[in-house]
Protein backbone atom coordinates (compact mmCIF):
# COMPACT_ATOMS: atom_id res chain seq x y z
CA UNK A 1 70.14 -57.73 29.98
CA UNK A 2 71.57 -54.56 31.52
CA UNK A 3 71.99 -53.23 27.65
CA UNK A 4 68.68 -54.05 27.01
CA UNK A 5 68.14 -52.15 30.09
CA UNK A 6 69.76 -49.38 29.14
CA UNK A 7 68.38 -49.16 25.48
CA UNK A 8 64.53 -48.76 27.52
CA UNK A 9 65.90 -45.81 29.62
CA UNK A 10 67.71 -44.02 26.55
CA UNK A 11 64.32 -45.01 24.47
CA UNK A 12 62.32 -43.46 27.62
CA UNK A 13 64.31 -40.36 28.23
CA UNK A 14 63.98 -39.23 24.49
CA UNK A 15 60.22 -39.79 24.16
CA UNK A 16 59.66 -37.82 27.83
CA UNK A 17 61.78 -34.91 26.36
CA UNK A 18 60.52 -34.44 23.10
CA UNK A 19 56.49 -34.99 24.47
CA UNK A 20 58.14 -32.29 27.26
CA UNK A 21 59.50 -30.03 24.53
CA UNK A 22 56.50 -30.39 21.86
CA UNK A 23 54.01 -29.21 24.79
CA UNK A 24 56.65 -26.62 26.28
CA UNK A 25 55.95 -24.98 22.50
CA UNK A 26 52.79 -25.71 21.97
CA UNK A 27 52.20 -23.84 25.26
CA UNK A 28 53.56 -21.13 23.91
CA UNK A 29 56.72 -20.71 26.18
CA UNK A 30 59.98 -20.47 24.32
CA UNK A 31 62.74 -23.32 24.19
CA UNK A 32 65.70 -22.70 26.33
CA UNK A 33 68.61 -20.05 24.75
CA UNK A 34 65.37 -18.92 22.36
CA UNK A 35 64.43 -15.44 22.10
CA UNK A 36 60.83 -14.90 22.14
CA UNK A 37 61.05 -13.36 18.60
CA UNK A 38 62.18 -16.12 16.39
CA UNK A 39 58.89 -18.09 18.21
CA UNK A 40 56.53 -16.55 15.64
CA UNK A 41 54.27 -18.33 13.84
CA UNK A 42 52.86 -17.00 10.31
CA UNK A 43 49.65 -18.37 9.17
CA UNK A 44 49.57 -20.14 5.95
CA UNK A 45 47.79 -19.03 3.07
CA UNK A 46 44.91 -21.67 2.12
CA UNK A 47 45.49 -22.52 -1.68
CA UNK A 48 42.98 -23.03 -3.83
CA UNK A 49 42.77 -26.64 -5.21
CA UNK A 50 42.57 -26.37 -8.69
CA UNK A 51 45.40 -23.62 -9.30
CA UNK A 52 47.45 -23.73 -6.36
CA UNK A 53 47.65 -20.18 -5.87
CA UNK A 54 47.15 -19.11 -2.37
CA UNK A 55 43.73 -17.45 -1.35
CA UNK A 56 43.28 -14.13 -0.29
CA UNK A 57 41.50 -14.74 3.23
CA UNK A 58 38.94 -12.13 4.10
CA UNK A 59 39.21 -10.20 7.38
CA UNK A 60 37.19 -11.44 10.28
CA UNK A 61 34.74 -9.20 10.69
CA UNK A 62 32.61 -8.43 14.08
CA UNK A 63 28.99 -9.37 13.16
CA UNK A 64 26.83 -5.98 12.69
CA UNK A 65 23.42 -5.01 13.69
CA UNK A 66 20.69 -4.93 11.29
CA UNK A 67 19.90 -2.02 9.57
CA UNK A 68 16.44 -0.98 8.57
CA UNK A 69 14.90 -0.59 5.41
CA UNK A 70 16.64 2.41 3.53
CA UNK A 71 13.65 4.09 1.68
CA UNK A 72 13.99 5.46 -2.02
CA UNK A 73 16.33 7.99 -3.09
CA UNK A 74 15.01 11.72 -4.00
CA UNK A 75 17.45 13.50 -6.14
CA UNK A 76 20.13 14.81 -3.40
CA UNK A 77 18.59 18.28 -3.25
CA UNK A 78 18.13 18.87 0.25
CA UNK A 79 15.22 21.11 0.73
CA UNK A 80 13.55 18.65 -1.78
CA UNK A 81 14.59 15.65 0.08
CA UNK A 82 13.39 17.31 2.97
CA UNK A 83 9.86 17.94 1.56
CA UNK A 84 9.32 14.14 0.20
CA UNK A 85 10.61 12.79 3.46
CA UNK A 86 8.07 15.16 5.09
CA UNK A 87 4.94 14.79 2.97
CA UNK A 88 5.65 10.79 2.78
CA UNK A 89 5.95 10.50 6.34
CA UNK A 90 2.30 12.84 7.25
CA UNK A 91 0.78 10.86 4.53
CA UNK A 92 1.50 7.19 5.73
CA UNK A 93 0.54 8.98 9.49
CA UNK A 94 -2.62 10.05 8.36
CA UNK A 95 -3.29 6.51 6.19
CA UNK A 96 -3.42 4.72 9.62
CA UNK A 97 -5.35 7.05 11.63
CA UNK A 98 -7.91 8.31 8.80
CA UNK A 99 -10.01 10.60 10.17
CA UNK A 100 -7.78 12.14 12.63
CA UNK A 101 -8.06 15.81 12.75
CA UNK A 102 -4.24 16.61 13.84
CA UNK A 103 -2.71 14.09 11.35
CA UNK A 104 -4.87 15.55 8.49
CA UNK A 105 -3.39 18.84 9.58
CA UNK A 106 -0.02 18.08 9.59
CA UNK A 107 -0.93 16.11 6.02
CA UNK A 108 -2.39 18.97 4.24
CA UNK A 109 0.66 21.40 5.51
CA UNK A 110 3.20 18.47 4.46
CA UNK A 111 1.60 17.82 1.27
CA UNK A 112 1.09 21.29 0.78
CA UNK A 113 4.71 22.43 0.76
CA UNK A 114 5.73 19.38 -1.48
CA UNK A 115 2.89 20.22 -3.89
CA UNK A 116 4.01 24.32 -3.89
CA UNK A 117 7.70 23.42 -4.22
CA UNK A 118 6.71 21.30 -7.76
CA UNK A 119 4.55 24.70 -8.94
CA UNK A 120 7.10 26.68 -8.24
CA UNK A 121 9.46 25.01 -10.78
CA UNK A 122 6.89 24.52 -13.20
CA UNK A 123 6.45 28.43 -12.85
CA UNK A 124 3.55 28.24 -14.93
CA UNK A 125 1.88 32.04 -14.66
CA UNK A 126 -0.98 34.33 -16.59
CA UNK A 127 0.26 33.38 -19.59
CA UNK A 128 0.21 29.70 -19.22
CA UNK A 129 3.35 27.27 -19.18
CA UNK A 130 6.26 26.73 -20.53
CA UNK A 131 6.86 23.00 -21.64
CA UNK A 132 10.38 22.76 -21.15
CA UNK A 133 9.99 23.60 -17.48
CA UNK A 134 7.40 21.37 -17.25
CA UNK A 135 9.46 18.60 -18.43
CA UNK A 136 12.59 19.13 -16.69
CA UNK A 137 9.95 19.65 -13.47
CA UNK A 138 8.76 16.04 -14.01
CA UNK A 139 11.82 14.43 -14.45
CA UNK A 140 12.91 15.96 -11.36
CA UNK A 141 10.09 15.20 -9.10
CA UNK A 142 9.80 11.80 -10.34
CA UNK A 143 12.87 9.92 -8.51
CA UNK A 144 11.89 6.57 -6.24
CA UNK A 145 11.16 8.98 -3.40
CA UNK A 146 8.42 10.65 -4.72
CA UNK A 147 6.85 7.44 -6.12
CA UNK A 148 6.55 6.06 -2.83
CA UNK A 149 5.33 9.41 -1.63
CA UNK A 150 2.84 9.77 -4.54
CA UNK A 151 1.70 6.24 -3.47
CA UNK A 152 1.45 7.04 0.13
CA UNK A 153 -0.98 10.42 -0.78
CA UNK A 154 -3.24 8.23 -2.56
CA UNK A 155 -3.36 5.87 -0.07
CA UNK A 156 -4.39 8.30 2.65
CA UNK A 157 -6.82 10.03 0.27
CA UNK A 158 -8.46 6.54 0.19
CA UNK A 159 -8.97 6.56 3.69
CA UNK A 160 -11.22 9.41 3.66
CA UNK A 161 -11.64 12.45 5.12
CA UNK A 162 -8.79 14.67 3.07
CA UNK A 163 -10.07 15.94 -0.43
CA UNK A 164 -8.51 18.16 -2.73
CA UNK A 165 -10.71 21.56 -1.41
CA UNK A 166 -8.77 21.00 1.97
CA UNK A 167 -5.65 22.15 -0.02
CA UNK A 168 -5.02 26.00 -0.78
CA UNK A 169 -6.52 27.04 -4.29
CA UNK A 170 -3.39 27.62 -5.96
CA UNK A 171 -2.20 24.00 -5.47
CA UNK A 172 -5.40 22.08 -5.86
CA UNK A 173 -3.87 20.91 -9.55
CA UNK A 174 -0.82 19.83 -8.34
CA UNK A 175 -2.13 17.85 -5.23
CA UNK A 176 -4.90 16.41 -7.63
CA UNK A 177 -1.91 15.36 -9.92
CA UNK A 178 -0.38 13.48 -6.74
CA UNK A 179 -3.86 11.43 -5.59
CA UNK A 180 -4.62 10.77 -9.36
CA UNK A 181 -8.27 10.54 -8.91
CA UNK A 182 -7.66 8.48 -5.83
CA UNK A 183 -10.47 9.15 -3.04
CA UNK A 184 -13.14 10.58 -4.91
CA UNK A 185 -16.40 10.38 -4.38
CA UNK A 186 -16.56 9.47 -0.98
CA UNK A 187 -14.67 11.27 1.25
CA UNK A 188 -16.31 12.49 4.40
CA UNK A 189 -15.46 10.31 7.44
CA UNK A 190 -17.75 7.80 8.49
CA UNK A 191 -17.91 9.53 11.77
CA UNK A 192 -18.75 12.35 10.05
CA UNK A 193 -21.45 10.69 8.08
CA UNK A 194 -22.91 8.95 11.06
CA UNK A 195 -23.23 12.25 13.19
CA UNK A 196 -25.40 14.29 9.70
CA UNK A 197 -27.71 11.14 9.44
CA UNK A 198 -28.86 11.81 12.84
């Protein structure tokens, strides 16, 4: 009885010390006459079922804020860039206040400077154009940017209230290229239309 006894305690006394010694490291805290050191653990590679070769696991990442809508690209010229990103943004102003007599001035100056900035490489003078400028002028003002911005001219000129005589004479053609027949015939205000019929 007394070995059967004693087989219980030995039986005991091994289970309490390796439960003791599996939660001392699981804890974290090194073993007794360990250095801290040789207590590193490496993560193992996952391995991909079919081949066996281990995975290359992707860094965690901290999740990032949403970024808004990047608009078109213009062709990296800066001054250009500048004047699309300009004219686009007084244009899509105007287009949801039509009529407004501020945002139709900063339009028409916006528009304007885009519009003189195209005639100005075209260089067409007195004795009319040259075709390889105007090719290498179209090419260069057609990049994503300025077909959003040529979309967002039309659109205000179909508000009403802009037409192509609010534009200075020697840019009428260009800005009449950019509406394309857009907001003709009508395009007094209805305020404007309301106040002459009385």
């Amino acid at each position: 009885m007394s070995e059967h006894l004693h087989l219980a305690a030995l039986a005991g006394t091994l289970f309490v010390m390796s439960y003791t010694g599996v939660a001392w490291v699981m804890a974290g805290t090194p073993m007794p006459g360990m250095k801290p050191e040789q207590l590193r653990v490496a993560a193992l590679p996952a391995h991909d079922a079919t081949s066996g070769r281990p995975l290359a696991s992707a860094p965690v990442l901290p999740p990032q804020p949403v970024q808004p809508a990047a608009l078109p690209r213009g062709d990296g010229h800066p001054q250009r860039d500048q004047l699309r990103l300009a004219a686009l943004a007084a244009s899509t102003a105007y287009a949801q206040t039509p009529c407004d007599d501020a945002a139709k001035a900063v339009m028409i100056q916006a528009v304007s400077a885009y519009a003189k900035a195209w005639a100005d490489m075209m260089g067409c003078g007195p004795d009319g154009c040259d075709y390889r400028k105007i090719n290498a002028t179209a090419a260069t003002f057609s990049t994503p940017l300025d077909i959003q911005l040529r979309d967002a001219v039309g659109a205000a000129f179909e508000k009403r209230g802009i037409a192509i005589d609010d534009f200075p004479s020697a840019i009428r053609i260009n800005v009449a290229m950019l509406v394309r027949g857009r907001g003709a015939p009508a395009t007094a205000c209805p305020q404007t239309r309301a106040q002459v019929s009385r």
